[in-house]
Structures are given as structure tokens and as C-alpha cells.
C-alpha atoms as a PDB file:
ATOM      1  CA  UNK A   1      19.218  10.672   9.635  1.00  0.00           C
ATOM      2  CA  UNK A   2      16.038  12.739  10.776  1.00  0.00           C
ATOM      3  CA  UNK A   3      14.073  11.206  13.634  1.00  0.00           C
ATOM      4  CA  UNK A   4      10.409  12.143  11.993  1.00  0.00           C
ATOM      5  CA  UNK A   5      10.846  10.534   8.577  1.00  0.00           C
ATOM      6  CA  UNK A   6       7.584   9.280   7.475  1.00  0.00           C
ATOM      7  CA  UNK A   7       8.307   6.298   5.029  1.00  0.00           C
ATOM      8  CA  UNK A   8       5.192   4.626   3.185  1.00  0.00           C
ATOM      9  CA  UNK A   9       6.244   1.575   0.870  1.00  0.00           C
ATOM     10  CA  UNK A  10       4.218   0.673  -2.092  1.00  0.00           C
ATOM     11  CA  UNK A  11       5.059  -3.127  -3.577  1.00  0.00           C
ATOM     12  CA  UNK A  12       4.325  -5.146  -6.309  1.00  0.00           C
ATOM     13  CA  UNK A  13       2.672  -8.112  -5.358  1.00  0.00           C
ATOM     14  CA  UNK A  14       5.060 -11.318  -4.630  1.00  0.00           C
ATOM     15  CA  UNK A  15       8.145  -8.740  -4.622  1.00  0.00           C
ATOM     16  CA  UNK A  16       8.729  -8.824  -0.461  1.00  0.00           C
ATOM     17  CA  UNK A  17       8.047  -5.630  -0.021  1.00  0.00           C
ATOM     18  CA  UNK A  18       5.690  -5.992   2.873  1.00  0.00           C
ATOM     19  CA  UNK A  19       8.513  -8.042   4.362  1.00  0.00           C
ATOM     20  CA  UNK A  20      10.717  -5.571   3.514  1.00  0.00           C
ATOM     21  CA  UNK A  21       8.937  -2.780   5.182  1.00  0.00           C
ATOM     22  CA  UNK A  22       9.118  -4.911   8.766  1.00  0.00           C
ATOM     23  CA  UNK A  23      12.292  -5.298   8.793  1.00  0.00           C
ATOM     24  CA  UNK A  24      13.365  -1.829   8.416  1.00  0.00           C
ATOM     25  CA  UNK A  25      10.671  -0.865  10.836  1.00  0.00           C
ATOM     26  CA  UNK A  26      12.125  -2.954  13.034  1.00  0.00           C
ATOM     27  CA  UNK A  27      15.501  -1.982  12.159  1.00  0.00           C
ATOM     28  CA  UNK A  28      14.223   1.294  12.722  1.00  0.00           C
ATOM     29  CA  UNK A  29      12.681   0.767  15.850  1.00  0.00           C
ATOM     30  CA  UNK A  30       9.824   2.838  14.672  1.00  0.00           C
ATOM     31  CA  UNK A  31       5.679   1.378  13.914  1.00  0.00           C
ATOM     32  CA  UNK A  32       4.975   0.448  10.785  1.00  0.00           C
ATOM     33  CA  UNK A  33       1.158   0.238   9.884  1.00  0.00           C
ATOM     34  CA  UNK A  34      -0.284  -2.013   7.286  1.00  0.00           C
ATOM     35  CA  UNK A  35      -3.387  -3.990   7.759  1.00  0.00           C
ATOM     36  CA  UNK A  36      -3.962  -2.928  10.912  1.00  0.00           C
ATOM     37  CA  UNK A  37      -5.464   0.012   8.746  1.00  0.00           C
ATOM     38  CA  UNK A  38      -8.303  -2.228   8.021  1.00  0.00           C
ATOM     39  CA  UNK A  39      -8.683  -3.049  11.619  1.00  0.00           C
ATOM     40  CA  UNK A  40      -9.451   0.485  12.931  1.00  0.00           C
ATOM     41  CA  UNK A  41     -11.183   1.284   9.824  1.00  0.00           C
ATOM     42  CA  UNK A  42     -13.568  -1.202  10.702  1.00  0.00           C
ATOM     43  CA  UNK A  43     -13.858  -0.219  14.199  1.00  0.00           C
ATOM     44  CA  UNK A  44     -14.193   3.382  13.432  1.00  0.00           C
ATOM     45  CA  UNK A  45     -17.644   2.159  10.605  1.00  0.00           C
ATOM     46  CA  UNK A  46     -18.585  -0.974  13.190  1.00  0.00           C
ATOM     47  CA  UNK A  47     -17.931  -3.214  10.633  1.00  0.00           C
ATOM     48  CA  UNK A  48     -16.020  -6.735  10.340  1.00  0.00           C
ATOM     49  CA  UNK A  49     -12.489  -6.833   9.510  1.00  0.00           C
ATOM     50  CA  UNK A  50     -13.163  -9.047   6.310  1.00  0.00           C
ATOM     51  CA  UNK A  51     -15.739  -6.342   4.852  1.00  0.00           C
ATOM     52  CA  UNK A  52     -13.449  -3.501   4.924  1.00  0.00           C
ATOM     53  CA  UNK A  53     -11.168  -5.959   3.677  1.00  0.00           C
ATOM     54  CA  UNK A  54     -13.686  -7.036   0.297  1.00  0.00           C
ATOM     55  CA  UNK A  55     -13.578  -2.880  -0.694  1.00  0.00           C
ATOM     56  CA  UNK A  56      -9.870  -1.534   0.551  1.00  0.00           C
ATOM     57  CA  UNK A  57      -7.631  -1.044  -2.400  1.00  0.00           C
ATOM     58  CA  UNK A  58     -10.209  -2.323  -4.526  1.00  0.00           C
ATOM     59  CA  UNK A  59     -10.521  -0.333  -8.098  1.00  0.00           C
ATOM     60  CA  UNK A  60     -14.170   1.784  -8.538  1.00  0.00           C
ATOM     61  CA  UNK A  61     -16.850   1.421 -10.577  1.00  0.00           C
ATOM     62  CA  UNK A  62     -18.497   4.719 -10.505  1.00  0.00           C
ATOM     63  CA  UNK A  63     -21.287   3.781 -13.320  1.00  0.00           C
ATOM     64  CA  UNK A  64     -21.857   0.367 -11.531  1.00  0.00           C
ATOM     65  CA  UNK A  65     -21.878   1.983  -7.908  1.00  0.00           C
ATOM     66  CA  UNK A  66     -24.637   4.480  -9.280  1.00  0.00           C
ATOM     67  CA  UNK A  67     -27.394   2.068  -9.563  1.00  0.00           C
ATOM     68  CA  UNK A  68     -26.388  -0.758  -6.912  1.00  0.00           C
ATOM     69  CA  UNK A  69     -28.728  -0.484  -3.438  1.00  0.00           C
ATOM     70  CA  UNK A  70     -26.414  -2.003  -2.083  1.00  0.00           C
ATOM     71  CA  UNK A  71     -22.869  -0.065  -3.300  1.00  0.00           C
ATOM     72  CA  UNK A  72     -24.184   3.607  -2.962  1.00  0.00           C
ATOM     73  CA  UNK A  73     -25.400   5.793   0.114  1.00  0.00           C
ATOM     74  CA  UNK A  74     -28.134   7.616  -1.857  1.00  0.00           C
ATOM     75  CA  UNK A  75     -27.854  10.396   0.984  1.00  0.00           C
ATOM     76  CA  UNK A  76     -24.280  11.111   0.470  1.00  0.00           C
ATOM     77  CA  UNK A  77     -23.675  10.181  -2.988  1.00  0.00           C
ATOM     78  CA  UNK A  78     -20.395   8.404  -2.202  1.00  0.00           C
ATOM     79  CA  UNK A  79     -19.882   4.492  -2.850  1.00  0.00           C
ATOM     80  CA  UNK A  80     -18.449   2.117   0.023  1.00  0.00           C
ATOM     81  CA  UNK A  81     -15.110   2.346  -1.673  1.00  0.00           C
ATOM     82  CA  UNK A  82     -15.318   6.476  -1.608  1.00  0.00           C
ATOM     83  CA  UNK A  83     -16.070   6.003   2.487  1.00  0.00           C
ATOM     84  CA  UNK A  84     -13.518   3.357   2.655  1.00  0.00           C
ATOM     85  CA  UNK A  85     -10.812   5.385   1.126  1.00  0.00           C
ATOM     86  CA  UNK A  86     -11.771   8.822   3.010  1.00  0.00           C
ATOM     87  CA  UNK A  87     -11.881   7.445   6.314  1.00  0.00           C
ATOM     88  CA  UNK A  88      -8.459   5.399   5.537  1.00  0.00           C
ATOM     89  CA  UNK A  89      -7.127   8.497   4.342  1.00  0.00           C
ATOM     90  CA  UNK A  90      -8.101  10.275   7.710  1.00  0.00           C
ATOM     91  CA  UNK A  91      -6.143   7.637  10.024  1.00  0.00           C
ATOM     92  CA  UNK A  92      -3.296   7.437   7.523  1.00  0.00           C
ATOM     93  CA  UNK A  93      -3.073  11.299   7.982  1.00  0.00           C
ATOM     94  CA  UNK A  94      -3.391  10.961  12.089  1.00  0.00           C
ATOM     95  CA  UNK A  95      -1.032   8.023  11.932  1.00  0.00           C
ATOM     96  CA  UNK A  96       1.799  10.170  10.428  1.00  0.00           C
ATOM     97  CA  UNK A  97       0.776  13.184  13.050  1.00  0.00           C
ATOM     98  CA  UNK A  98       1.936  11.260  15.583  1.00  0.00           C
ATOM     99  CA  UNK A  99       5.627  10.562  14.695  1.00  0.00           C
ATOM    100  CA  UNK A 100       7.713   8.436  12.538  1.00  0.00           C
ATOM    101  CA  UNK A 101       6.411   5.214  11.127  1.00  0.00           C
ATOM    102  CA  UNK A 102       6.285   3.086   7.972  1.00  0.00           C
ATOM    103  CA  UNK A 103       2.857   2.900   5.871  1.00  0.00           C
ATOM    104  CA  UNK A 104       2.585   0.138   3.745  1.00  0.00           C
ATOM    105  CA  UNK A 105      -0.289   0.686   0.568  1.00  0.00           C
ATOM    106  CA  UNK A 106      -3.198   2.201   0.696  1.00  0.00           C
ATOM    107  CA  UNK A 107      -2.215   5.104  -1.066  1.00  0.00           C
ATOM    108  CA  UNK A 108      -0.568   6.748   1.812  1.00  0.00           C
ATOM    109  CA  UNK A 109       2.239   8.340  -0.753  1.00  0.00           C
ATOM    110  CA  UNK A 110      -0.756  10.538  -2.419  1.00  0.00           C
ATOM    111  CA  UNK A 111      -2.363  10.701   1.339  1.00  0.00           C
ATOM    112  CA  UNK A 112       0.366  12.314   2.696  1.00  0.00           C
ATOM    113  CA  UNK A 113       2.078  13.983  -0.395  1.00  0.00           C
ATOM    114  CA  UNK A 114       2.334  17.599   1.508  1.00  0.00           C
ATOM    115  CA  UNK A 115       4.076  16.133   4.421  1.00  0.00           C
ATOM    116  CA  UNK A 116       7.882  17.240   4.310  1.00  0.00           C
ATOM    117  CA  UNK A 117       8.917  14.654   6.321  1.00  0.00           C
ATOM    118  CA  UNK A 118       7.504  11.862   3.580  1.00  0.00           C
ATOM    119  CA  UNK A 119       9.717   9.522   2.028  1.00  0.00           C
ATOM    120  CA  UNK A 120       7.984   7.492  -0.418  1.00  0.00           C
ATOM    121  CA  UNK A 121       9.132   4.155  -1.024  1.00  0.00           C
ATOM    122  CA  UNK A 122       8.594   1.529  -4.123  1.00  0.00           C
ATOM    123  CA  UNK A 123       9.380  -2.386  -4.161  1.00  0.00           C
ATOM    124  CA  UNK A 124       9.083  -4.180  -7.340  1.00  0.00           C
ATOM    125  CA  UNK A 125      10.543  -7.115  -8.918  1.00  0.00           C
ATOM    126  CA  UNK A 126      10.804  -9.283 -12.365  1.00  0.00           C
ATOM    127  CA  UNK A 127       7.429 -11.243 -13.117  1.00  0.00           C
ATOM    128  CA  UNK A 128       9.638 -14.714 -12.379  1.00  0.00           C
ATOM    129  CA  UNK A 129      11.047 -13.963  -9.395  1.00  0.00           C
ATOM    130  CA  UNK A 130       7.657 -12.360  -8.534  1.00  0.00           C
ATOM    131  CA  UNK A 131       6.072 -15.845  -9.578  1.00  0.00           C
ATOM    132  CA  UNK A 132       8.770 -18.122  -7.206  1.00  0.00           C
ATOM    133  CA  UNK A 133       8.013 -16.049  -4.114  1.00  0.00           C
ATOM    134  CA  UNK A 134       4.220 -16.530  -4.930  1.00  0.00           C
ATOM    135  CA  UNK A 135       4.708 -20.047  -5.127  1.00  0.00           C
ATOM    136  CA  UNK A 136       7.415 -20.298  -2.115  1.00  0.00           C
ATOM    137  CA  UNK A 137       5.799 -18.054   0.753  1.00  0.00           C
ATOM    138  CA  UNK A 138       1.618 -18.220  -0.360  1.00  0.00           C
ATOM    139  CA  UNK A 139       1.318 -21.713  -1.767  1.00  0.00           C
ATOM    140  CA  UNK A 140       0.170 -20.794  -4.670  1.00  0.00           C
ATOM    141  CA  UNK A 141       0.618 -22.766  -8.088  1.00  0.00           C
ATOM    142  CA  UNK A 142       2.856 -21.421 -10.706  1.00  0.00           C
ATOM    143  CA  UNK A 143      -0.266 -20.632 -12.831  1.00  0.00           C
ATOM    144  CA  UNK A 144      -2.360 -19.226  -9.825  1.00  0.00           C
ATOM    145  CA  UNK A 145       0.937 -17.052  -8.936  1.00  0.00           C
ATOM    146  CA  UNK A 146       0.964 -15.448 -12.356  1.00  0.00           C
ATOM    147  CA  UNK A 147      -3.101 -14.935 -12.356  1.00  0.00           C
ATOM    148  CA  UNK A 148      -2.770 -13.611  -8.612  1.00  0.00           C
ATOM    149  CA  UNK A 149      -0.235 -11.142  -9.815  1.00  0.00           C
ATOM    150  CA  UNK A 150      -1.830  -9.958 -13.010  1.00  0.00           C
ATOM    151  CA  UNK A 151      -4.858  -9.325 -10.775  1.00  0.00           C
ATOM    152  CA  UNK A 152      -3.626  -7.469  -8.134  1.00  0.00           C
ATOM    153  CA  UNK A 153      -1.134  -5.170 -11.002  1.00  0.00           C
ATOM    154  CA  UNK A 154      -4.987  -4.247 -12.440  1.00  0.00           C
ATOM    155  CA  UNK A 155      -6.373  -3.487  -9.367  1.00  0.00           C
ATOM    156  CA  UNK A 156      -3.067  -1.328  -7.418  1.00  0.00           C
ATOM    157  CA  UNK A 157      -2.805   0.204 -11.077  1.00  0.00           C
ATOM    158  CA  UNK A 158      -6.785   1.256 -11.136  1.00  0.00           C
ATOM    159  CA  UNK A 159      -7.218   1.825  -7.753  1.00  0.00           C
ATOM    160  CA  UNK A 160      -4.205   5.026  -7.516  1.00  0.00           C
ATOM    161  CA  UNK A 161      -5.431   6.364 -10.914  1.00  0.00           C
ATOM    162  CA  UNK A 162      -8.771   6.693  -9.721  1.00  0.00           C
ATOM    163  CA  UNK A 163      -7.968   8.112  -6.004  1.00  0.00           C
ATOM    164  CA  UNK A 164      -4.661   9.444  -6.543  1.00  0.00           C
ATOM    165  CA  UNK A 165      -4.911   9.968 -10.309  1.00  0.00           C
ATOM    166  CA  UNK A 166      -1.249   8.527 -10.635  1.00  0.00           C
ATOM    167  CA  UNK A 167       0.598   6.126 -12.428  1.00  0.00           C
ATOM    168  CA  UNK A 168       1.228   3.167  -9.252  1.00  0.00           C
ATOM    169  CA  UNK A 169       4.088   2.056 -10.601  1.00  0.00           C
ATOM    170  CA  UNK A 170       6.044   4.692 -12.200  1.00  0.00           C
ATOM    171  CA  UNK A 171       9.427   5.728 -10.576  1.00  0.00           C
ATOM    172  CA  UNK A 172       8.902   9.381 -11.180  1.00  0.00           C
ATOM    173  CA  UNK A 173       6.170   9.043  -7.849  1.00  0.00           C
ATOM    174  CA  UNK A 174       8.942   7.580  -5.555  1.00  0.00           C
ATOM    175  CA  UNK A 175      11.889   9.099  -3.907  1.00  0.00           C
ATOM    176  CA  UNK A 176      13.471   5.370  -4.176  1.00  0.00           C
ATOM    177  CA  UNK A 177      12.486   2.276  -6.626  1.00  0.00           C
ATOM    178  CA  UNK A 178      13.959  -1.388  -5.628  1.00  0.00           C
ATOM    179  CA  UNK A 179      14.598  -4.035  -7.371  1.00  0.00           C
ATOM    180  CA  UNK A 180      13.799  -6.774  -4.268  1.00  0.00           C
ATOM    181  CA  UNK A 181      14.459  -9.713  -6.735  1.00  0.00           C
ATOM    182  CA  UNK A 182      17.499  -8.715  -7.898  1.00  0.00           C
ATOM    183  CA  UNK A 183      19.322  -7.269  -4.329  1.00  0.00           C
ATOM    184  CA  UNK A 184      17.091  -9.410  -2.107  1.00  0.00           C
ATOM    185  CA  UNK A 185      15.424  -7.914   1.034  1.00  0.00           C
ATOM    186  CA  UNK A 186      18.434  -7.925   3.218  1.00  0.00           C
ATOM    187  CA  UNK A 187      19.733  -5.282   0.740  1.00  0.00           C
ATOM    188  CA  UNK A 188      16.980  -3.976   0.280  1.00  0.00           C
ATOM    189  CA  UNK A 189      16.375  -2.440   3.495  1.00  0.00           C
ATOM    190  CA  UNK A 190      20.095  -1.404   3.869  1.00  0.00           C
ATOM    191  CA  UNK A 191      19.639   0.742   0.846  1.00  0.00           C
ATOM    192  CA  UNK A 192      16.379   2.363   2.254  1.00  0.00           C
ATOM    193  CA  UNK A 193      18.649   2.665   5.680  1.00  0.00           C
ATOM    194  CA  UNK A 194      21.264   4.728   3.531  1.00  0.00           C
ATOM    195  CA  UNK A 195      18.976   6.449   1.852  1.00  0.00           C
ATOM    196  CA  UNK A 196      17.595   7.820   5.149  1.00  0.00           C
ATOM    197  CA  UNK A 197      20.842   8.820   6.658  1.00  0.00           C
ATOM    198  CA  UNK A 198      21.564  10.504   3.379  1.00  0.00           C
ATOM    199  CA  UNK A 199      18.918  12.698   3.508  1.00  0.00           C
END
């Protein structure tokens, strides 16, 4: 297995794959980089945490952000969610300049699409075993589950056909597509781990 791979790991919500992604980082012994994106994107704007937080990986609305005060820098042209994504996009890129590392979200499989060293990574699972880990690891209600799931489907969905103008969840985008609910994490990340060493 290379040294420099670059894996970024998009997920379905409720299918483990951000628990996935730390495990085989840490299997790995490599970084792995997933809301701490928000944290130096707020940094780098001087804004809070929780407001880069309301706009990351949020689906646009060009027409609305047109005629909102309060969504559109008149002098640039660009809505918060344009700035969001261009200055995520910039410490994605410097991220993945400075060695190997897992990206979770955010795009980073369209961010860093030229990179040679990218292996793009994509978690998913069925809708009830989606549903159980909603309702096992986040609380949530069986009913909530399925609404907080439908939700963020929309939003991942809009959000890469507007930046990325690609389908988020078709297989053709990934090198490698995981069923989590049907292998489990454990074998999850050993099949990413082979996959590596194949390569």
C-alpha cells in the first residue's frame, strides 16, 4: 500500500460511515479531518463554529440568495454558501498537500478529483438499518430517524449537484461503495484496508 493515499469518505446519514472513517484512520495511523473543517473555516472568516455550521453542506438557493441583505455580498456577488464552500475547498486542497489523511464530506471527492493519490470512498446502508442506528447512537425516534434521514438525502443530494454537479450517491463517483449495514463497520474498514494494499 502507498504511503500518500488521500482517502475522503462520503456516507449516508445513520450508515456509520463517519465511524467508519476513524477507525481506519486510526488503523491507519494517518489524520482524518471532518468537522474540524468547520472549525478553521470559521477561524479563517472570524466567525462562530455554529454559523459556519447553519451554511456548510447546506443546498443553494441562488434566486433566494439574490435578493436576501442578509445571504448575498452585493460586492462580490457570491452567497455565504458560495464563500463557505470556496474557502472549505481551499483547506480541503491544503489539507491533502500535506500528506495522507482521511476527509470525511464536504465534497472533498470533487475538491480533490485531480489528485492521483485520491481514493474516494462511499458508505451507505438500507433505510432500516439506517433508521436503528438513528435511533440507537442519536436518540432519535423511529419517526424523527426516518425524517432526519430523508432530510439530510435532499440536502447531500442538492448540495454535490449544485457544487460538484454530480450525482452524491451514485457508485460510478467512487472507487469503492459499502454496504455498512450489511458487513458492519468492523468489515467495513478491513475492506477499505484491502482495497488500499491492492492498489
Amino acid at each position: 500500500m502507498k504511503d500518500n493515499w488521500v482517502v475522503t469518505v462520503s456516507r449516508q446519514y445513520g450508515s456509520g460511515g463517519r465511524y467508519i472513517a476513524k477507525m481506519l484512520a486510526q488503523q491507519l495511523g494517518v489524520p482524518i479531518y471532518d468537522k474540524q473543517i468547520i472549525a478553521m473555516t470559521a477561524q479563517n472568516f472570524g466567525f462562530s463554529k455554529d454559523f459556519v455550521a447553519t451554511y456548510e453542506e447546506r443546498p443553494i438557493n441562488r434566486f433566494y440568495y439574490a435578493f436576501s441583505l442578509g445571504g448575498t455580498d452585493f460586492r462580490s456577488g457570491l452567497s455565504m454558501n458560495d464563500k463557505i464552500f470556496i474557502e472549505q475547498s481551499n483547506i480541503i486542497k491544503e489539507i491533502a498537500a500535506k500528506g495522507p489523511c482521511i476527509l470525511v464530506g464536504r465534497c472533498a471527492d470533487y475538491v480533490l478529483r485531480d489528485r492521483p493519490d485520491l481514493v474516494k470512498i462511499f458508505i451507505h446502508a438500507q433505510m432500516q438499518r439506517r433508521v436503528e442506528r438513528a435511533v440507537q447512537y442519536y436518540g432519535l425516534s423511529e419517526q424523527e430517524a426516518i425524517k432526519a434521514i430523508r432530510k439530510s438525502d435532499r440536502q447531500r443530494k442538492k448540495y454535490h449537484k449544485d457544487y460538484a454537479n454530480l450525482d452524491w450517491d451514485c457508485v460510478d463517483n467512487y472507487h469503492l461503495s459499502l454496504d455498512s449495514g450489511r458487513i458492519g463497520a468492523d468489515q467495513a474498514v478491513r475492506l477499505i484496508r484491502n482495497y488500499l494494499e491492492m492498489l
